[in-house]
Protein backbone atom coordinates (compact mmCIF):
# COMPACT_ATOMS: atom_id res chain seq x y z
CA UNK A 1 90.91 83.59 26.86
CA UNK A 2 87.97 82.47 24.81
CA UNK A 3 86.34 85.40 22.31
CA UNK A 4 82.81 85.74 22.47
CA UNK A 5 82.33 83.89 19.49
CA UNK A 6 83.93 80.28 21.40
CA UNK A 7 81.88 81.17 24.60
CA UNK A 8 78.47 81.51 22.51
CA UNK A 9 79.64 78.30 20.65
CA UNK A 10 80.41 76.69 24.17
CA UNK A 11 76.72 78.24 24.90
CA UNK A 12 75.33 75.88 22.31
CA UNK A 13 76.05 72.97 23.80
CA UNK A 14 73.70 73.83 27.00
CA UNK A 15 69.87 72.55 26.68
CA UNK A 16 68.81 76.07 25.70
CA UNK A 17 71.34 76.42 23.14
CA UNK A 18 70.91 72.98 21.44
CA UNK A 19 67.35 74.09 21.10
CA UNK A 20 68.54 77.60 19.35
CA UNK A 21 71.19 75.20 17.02
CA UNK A 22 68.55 72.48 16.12
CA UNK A 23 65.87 75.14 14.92
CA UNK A 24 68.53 77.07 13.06
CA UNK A 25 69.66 73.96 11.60
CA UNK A 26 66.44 73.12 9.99
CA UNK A 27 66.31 76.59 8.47
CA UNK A 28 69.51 76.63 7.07
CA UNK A 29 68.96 72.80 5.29
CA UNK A 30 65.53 73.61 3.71
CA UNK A 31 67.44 77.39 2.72
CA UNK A 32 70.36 76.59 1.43
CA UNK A 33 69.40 73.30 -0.61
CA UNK A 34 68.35 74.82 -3.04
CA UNK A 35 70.73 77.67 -3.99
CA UNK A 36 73.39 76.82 -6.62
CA UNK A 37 76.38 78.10 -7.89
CA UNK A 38 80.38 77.51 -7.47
CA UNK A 39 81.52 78.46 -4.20
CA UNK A 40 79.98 79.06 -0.33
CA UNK A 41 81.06 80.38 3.03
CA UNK A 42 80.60 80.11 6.42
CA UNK A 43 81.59 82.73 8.73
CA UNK A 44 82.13 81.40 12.47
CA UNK A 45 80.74 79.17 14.23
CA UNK A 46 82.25 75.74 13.03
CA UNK A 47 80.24 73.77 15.57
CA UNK A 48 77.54 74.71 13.38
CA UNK A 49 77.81 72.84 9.88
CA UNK A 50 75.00 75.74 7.98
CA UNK A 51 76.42 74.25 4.46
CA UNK A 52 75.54 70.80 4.78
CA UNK A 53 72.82 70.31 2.73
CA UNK A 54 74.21 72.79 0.04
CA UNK A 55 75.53 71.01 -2.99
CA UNK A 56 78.03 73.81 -3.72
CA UNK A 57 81.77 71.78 -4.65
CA UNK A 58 83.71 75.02 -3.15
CA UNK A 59 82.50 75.05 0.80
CA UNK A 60 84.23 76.25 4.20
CA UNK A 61 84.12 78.06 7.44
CA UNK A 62 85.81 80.83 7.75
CA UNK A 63 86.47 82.83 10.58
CA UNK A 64 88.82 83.59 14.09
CA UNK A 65 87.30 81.21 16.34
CA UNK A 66 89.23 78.12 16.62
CA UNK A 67 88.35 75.21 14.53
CA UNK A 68 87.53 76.74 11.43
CA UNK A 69 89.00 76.00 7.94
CA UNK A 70 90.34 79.89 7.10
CA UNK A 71 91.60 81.91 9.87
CA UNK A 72 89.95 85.60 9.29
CA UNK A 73 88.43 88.37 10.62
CA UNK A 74 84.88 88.82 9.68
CA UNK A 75 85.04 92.37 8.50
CA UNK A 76 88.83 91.61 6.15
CA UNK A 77 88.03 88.45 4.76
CA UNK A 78 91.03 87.34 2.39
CA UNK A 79 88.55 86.98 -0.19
CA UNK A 80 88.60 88.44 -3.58
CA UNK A 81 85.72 90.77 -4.32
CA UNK A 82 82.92 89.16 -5.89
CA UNK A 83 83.92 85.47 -5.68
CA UNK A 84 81.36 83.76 -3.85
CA UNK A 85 77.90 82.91 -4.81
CA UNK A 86 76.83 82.26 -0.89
CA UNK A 87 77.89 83.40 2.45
CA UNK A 88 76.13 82.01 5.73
CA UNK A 89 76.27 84.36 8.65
CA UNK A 90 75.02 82.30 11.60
CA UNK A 91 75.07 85.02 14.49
CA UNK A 92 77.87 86.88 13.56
CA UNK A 93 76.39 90.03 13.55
CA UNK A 94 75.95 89.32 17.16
CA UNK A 95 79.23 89.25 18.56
CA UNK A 96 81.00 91.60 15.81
CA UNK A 97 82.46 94.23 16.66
CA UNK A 98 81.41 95.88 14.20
CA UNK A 99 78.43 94.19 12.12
CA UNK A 100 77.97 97.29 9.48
CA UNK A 101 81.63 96.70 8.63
CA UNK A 102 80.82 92.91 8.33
CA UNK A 103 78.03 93.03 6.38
CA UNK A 104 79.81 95.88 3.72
CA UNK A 105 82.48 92.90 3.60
CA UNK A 106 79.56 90.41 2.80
CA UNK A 107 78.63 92.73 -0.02
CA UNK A 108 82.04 92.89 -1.63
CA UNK A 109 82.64 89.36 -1.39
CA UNK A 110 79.31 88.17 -2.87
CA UNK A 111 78.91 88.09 -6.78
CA UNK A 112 75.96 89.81 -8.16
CA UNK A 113 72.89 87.78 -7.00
CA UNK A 114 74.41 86.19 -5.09
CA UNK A 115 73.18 84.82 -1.53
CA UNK A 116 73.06 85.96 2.01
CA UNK A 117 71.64 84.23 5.08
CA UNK A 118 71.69 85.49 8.34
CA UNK A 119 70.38 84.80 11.92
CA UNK A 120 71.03 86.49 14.80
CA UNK A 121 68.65 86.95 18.58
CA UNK A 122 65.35 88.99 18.59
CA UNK A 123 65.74 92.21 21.09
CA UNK A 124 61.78 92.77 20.38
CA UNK A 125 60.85 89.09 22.01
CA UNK A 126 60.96 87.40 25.30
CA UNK A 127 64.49 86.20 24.24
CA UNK A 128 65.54 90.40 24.11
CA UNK A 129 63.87 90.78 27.67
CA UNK A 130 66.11 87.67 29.20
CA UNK A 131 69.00 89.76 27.95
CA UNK A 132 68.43 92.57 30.62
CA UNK A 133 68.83 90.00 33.88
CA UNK A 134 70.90 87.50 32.35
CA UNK A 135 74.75 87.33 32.61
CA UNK A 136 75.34 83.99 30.04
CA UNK A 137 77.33 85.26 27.19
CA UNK A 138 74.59 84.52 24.60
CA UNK A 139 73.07 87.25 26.04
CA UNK A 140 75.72 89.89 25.71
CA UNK A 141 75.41 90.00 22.14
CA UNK A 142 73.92 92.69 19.70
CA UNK A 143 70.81 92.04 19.37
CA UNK A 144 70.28 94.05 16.44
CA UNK A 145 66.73 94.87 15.82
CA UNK A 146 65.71 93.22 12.01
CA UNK A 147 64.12 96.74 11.01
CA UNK A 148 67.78 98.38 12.13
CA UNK A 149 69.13 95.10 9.77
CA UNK A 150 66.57 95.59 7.22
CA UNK A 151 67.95 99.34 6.74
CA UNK A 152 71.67 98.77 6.86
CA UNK A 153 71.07 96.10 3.95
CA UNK A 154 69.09 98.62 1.74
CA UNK A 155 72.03 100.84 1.60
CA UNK A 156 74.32 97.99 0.76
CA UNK A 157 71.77 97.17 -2.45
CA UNK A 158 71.20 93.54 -0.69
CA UNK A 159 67.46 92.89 -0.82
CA UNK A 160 65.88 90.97 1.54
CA UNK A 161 64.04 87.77 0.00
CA UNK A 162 62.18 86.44 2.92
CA UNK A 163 62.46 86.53 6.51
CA UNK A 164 61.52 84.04 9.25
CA UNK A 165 61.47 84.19 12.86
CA UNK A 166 62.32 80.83 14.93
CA UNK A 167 62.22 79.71 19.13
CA UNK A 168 59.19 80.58 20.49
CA UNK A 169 59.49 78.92 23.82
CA UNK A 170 60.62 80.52 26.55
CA UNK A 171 63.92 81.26 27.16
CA UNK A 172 64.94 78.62 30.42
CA UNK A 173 67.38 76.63 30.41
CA UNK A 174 65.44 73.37 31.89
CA UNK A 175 64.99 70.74 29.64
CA UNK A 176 61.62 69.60 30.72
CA UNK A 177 60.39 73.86 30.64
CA UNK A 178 61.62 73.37 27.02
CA UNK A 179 59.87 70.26 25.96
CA UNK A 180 56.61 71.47 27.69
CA UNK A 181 56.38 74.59 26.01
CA UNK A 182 56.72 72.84 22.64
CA UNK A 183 53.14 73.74 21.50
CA UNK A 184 54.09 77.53 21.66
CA UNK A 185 56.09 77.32 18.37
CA UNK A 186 53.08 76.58 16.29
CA UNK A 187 50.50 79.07 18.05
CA UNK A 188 54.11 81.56 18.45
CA UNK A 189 54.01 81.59 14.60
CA UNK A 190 50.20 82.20 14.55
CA UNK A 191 49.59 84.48 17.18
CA UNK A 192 52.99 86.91 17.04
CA UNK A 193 54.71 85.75 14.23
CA UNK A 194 57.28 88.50 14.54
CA UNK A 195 57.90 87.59 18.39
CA UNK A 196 60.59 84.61 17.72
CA UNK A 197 63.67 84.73 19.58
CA UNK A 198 65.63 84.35 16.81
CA UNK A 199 65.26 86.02 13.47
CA UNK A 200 66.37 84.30 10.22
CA UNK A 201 67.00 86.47 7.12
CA UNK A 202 67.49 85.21 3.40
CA UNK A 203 69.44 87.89 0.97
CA UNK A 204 70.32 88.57 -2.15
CA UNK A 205 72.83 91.16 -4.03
CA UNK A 206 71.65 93.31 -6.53
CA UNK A 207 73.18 95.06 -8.88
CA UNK A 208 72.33 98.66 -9.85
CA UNK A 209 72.24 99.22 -13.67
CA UNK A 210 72.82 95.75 -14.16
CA UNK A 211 70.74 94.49 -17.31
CA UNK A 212 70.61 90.32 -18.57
CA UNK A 213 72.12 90.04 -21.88
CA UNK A 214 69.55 87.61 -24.00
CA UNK A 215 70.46 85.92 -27.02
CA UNK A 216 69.88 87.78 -30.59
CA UNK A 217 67.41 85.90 -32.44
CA UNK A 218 67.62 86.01 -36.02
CA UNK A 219 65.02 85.44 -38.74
CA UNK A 220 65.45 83.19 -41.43
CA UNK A 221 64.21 84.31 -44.78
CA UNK A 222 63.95 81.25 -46.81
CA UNK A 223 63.88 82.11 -50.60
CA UNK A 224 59.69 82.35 -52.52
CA UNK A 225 60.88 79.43 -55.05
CA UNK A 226 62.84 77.21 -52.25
CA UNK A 227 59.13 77.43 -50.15
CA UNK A 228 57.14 77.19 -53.32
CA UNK A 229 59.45 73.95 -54.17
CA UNK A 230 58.96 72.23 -50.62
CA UNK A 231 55.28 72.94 -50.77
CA UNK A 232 54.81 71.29 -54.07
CA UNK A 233 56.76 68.10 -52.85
CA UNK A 234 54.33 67.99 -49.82
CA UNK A 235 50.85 68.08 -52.44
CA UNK A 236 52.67 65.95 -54.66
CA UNK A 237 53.00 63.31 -51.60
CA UNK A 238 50.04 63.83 -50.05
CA UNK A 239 48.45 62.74 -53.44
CA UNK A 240 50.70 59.30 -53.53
CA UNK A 241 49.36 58.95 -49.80
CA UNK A 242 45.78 59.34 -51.26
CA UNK A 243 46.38 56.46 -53.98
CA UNK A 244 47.51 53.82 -52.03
């Protein structure tokens, strides 16, 4: 039998959920482009390639759905602690078990400053209403509310850089419904910016007590007759200059 994670994956392929993959998509390309380092992560979702425009050498999905590079669970990963320098989390929070467990993992695998991004579905939207009458399995996830998030990353000492919500139009699985609603994502974003279906968060891990170690920068003391030498040669050839 399929876990939750395959069945939401299997979701993704419907109109609806090509609509929730393309937006995320966009996010996670303009995100992750620019973060840097050595090595990055993936946890589920393999249909989803959230790494492709980051220029990391290291990259792979991780995860126990099938097709992905690492078999794992999301809250052991057989990672050593503070190895990676990003780790994508593309609704995993949804259908985990137990996402507080996840996310402590996410802190022990990530090195200091290092970079978390996570999406997951809005409760507090039209999107979190659908969830009450609808029996598809993208609607059986968590739903964890991004305040609830918000907290649970505090305690772990991962800060929250920005946040952005996504999906706008109404939840409905009709193609047409979806193309016709297409002017709600720019007066969504205007009008209740925090009323997205899907929230999008960007992390980082911060040390406590950790300081940056500058270089020491010495001074020079350059002896009175050396500088009384060199500033002699100077009149003396600014005088030649003169004569010519």
């Amino acid at each position: 039998m399929n876990t939750p994670v395959e069945q939401f994956a299997a979701w993704l392929a419907t109109p609806l959920g090509q609509y929730v993959r393309d937006s995320e998509a966009a996010w996670f390309d303009r995100t992750t482009v620019d973060i840097f380092g050595y090595k990055a992560v993936q946890l589920e979702l393999p249909q989803m390639d959230c790494l492709r425009a980051n220029r990391m050498p290291w990259r792979l999905i991780a995860g126990a759905a099938a097709g992905t590079q690492l078999a794992c669970q999301a809250d052991a990963l057989p990672l050593a602690s503070q190895s990676l320098d990003l780790l994508v989390l593309p609704h995993t929070l949804d259908f985990a078990t137990d996402p507080h467990s996840v996310l402590r993992e996410a802190e022990r695998v990530l090195m200091p400053e290092g970079r978390l991004l996570i999406t997951g579905f809005n409760p507090w939207s039209l999107w979190g209403l659908r969830r009450l009458k609808a029996n598809e399995v993208a609607w059986q996830g968590q739903f964890l509310a991004p305040q609830r998030l918000k907290d649970w990353l505090r305690l772990l000492d991962l800060q929250l850089l920005r946040g952005e919500f996504l999906c706008y139009r109404p939840p409905l699985q009709r193609k047409g419904w979806l193309e016709k609603s297409r002017f709600l994502e720019r007066a969504g974003d205007r009008l209740w910016p925090a009323g997205g279906g899907v929230y999008c968060l960007d992390v980082v891990k911060r040390v406590s007590g950790m300081t940056i170690i500058e270089p020491e920068w010495r001074t020079v003391h350059v002896p009175a007759r050396n500088a009384a030498a060199v500033v002699e040669k100077m009149r003396l050839q600014a005088e030649k200059d003169r004569c010519k």
